[in-house]
C-alpha atoms as a PDB file:
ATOM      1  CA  UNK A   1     -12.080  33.083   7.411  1.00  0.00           C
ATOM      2  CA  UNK A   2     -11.731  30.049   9.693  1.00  0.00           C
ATOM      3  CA  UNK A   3      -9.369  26.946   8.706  1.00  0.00           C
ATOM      4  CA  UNK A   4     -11.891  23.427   8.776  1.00  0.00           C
ATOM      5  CA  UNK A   5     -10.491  20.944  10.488  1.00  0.00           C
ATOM      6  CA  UNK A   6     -12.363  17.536   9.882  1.00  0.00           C
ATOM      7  CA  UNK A   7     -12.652  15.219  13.327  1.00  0.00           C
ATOM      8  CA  UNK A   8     -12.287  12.025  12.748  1.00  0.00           C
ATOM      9  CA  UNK A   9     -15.993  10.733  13.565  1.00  0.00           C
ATOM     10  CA  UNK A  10     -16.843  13.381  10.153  1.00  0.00           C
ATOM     11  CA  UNK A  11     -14.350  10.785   7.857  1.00  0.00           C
ATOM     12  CA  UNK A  12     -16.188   8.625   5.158  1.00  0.00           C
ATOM     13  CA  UNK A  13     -14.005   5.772   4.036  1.00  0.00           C
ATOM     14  CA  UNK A  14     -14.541   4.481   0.969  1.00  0.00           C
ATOM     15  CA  UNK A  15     -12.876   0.770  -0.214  1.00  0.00           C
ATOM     16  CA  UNK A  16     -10.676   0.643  -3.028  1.00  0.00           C
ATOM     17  CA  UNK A  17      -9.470  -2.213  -5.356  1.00  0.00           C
ATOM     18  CA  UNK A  18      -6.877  -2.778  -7.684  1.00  0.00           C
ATOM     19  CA  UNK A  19      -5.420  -4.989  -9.801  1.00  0.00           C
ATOM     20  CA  UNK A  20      -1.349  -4.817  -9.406  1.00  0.00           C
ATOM     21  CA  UNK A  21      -0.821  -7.073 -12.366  1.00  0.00           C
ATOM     22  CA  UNK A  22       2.183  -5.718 -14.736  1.00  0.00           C
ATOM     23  CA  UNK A  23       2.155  -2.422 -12.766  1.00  0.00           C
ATOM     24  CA  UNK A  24       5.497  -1.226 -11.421  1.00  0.00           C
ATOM     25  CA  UNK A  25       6.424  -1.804  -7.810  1.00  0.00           C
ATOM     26  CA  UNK A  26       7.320   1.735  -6.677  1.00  0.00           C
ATOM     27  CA  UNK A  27       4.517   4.068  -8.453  1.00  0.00           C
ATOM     28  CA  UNK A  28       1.920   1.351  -7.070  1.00  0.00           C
ATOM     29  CA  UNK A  29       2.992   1.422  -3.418  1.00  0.00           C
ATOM     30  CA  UNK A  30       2.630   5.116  -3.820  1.00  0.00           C
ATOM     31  CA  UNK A  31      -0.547   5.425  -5.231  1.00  0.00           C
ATOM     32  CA  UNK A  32      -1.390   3.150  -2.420  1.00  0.00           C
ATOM     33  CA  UNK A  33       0.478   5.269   0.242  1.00  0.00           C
ATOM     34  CA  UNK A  34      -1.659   8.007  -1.162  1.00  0.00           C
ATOM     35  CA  UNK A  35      -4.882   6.274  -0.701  1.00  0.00           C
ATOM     36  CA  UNK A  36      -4.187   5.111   2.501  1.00  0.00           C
ATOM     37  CA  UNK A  37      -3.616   8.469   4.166  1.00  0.00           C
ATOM     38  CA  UNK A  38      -6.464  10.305   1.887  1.00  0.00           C
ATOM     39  CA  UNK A  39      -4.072  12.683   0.157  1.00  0.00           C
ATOM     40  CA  UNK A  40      -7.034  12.723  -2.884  1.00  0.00           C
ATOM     41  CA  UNK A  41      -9.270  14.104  -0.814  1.00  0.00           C
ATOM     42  CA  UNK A  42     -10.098  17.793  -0.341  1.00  0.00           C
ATOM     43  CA  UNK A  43     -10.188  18.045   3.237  1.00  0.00           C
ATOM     44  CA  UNK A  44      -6.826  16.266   3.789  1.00  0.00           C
ATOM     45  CA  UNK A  45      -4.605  16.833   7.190  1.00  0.00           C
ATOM     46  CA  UNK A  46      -1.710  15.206   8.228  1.00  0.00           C
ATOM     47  CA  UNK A  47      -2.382  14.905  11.096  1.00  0.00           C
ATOM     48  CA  UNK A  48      -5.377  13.605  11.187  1.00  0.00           C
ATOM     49  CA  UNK A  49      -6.252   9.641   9.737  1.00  0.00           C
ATOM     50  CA  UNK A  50      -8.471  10.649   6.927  1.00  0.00           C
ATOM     51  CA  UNK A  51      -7.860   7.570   4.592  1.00  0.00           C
ATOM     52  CA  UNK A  52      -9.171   4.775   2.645  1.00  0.00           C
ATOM     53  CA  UNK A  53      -9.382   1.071   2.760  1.00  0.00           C
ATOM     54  CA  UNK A  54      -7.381  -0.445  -0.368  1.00  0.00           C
ATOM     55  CA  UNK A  55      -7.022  -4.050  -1.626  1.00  0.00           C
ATOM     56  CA  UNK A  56      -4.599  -5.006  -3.720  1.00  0.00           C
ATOM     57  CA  UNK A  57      -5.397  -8.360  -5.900  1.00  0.00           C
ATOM     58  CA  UNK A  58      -3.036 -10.387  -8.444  1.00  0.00           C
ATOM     59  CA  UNK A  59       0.119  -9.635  -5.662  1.00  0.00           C
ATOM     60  CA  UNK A  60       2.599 -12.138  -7.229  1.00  0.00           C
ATOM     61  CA  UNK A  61       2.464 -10.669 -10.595  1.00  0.00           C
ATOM     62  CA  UNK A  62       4.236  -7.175  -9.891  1.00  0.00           C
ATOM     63  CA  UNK A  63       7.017  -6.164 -11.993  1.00  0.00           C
ATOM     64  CA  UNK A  64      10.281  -4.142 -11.297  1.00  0.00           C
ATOM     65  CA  UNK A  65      12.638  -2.392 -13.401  1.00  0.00           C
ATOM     66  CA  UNK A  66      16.510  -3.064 -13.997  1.00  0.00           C
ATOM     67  CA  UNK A  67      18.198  -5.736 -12.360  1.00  0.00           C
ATOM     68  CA  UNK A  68      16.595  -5.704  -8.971  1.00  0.00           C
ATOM     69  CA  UNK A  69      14.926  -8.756  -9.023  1.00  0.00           C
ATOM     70  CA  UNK A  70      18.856  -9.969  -7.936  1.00  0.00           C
ATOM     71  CA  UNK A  71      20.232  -6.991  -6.670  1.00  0.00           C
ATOM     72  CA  UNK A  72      16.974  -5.604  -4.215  1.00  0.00           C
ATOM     73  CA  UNK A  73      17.849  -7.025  -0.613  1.00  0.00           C
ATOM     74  CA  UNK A  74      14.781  -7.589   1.770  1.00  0.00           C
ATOM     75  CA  UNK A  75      17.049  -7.737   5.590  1.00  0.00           C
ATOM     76  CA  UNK A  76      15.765  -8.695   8.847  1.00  0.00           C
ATOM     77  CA  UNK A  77      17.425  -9.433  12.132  1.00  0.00           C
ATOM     78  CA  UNK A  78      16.264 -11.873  14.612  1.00  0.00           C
ATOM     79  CA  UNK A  79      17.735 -10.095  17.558  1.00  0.00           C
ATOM     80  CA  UNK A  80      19.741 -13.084  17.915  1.00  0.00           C
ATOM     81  CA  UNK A  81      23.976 -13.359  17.412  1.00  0.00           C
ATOM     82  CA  UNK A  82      24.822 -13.880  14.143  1.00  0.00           C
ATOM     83  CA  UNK A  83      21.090 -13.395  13.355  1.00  0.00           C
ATOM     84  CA  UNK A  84      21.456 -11.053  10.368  1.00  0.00           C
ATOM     85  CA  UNK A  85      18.713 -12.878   7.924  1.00  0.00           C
ATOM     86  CA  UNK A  86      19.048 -11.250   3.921  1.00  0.00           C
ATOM     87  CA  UNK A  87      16.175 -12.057   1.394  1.00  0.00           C
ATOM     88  CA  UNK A  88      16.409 -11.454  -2.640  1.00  0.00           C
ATOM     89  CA  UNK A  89      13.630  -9.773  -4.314  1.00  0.00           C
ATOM     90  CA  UNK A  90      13.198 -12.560  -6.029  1.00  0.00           C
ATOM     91  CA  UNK A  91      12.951 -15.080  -3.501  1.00  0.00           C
ATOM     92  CA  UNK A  92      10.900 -12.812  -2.186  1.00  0.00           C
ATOM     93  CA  UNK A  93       8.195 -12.980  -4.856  1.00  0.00           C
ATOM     94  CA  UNK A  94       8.320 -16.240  -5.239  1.00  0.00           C
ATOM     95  CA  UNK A  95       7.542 -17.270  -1.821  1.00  0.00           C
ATOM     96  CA  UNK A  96       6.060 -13.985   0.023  1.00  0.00           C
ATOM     97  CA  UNK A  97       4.395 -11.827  -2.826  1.00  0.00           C
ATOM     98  CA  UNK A  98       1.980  -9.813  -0.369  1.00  0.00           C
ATOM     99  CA  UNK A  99       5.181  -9.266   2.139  1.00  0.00           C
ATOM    100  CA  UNK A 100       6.311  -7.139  -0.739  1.00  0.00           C
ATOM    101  CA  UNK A 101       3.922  -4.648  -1.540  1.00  0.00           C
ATOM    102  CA  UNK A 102       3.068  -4.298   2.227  1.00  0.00           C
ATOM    103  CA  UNK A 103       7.050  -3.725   3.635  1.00  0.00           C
ATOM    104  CA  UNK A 104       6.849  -0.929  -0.155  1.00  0.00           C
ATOM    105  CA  UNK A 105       4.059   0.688   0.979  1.00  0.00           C
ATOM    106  CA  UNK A 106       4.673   0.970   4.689  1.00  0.00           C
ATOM    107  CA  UNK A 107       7.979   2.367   3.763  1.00  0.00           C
ATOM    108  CA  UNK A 108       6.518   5.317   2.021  1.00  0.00           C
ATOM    109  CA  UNK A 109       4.374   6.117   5.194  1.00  0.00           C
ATOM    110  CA  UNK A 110       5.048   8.666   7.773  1.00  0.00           C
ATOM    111  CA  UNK A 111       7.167   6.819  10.420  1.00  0.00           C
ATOM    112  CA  UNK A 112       4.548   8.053  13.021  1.00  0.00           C
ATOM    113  CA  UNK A 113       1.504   7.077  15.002  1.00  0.00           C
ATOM    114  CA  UNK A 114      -0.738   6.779  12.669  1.00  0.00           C
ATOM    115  CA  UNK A 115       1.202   4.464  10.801  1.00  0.00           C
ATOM    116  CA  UNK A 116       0.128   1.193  11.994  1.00  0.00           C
ATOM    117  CA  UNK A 117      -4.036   3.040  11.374  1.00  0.00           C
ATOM    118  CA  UNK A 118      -2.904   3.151   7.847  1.00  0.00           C
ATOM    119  CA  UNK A 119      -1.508  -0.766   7.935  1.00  0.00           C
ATOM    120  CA  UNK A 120      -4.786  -2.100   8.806  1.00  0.00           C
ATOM    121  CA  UNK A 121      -6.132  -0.876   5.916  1.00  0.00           C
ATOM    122  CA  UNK A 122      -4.103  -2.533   3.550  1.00  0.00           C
ATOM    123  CA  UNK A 123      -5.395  -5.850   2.098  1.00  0.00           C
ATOM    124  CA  UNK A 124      -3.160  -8.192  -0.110  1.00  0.00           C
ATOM    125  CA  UNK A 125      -3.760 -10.877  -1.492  1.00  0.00           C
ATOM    126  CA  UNK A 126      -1.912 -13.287  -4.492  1.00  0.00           C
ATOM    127  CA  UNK A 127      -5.366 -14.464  -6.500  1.00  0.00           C
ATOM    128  CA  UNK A 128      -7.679 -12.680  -8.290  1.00  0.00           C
ATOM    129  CA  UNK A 129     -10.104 -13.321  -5.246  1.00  0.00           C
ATOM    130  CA  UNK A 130     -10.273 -11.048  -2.101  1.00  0.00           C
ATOM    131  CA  UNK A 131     -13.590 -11.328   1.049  1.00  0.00           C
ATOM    132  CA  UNK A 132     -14.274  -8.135   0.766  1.00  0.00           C
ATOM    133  CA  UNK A 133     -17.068  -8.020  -1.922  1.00  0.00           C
ATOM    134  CA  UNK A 134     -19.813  -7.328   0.412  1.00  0.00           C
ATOM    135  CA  UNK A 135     -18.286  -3.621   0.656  1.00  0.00           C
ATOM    136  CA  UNK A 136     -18.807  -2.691  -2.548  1.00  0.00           C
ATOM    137  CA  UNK A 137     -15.169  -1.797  -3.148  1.00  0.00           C
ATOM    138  CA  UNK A 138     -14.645   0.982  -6.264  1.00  0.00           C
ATOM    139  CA  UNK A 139     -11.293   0.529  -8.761  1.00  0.00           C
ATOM    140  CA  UNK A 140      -8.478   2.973  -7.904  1.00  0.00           C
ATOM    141  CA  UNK A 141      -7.388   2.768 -11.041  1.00  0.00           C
ATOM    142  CA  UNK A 142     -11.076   4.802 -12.813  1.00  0.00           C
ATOM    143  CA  UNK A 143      -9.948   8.032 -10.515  1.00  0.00           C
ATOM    144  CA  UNK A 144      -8.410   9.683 -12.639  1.00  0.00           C
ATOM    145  CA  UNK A 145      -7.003  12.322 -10.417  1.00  0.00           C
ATOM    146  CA  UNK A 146      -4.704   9.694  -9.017  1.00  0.00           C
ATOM    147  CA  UNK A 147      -4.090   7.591 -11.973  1.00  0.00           C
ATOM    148  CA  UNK A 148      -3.398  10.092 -14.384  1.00  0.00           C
ATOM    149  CA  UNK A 149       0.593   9.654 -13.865  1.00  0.00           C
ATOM    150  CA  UNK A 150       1.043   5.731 -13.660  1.00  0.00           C
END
């Protein structure tokens, strides 16, 4: 018997929201991960970009466990001396909500090609409002396949 391997012109990509308010930081950005590279469906490859499009609505009203709302460090450097630049988590939140999930869930990606493929189909946004209505988008949170843990 033959292994399938799905081309990429085969993929259907469906469009996913959900609502991250009072969900946990880390088992969000990895049901997100998840989406993004199609790990729930059947004819998943690693190698090949098989995902989904997911938004992500309410942004700002995350929440996080312990004490690392104060003890979580965001850093950046601007290639510059003395340009080491260190954020809180929450400073973070309060001025840069979407920043977060998006630097949480690009961190659980593959550090590979395909990561940036993955990035652009991540949408964040703060409100309760996203423009993506006219495609229909499902709720991650009704498959219960991927839910059933969180």
């Amino acid at each position: 018997m033959k292994t399938y391997r799905i081309r990429p012109e085969e993929v259907k990509r469906e469009w996913y929201v959900i609502d991250a308010t009072g969900k946990n930081l880390g088992r969000l950005a990895t049901l997100i991960a998840n989406t993004l590279r199609g790990k729930h469906k059947p004819y998943f490859q690693p190698d090949v970009d098989v995902g989904d499009f997911v938004i992500v609505i309410n942004a700002d009203k995350i929440t996080v466990t312990g004490k690392k709302l104060t003890d979580k460090i965001y850093k950046y450097h601007t290639h510059r001396p003395g340009g080491l630049r260190q954020r809180s988590l929450k400073w973070m939140l309060e001025n840069k909500p979407e920043e977060v999930i998006r630097l949480a869930v690009e961190r659980m990606l593959p550090k590979n090609k395909l990561q940036k493929r993955f990035m652009k189909r991540l949408k964040v946004y703060t409100g309760s409002e996203h423009k993506h209505q006219a495609q229909n988008p499902k709720n991650l949170e009704e498959l219960n396949t991927l839910w059933k843990n969180f």
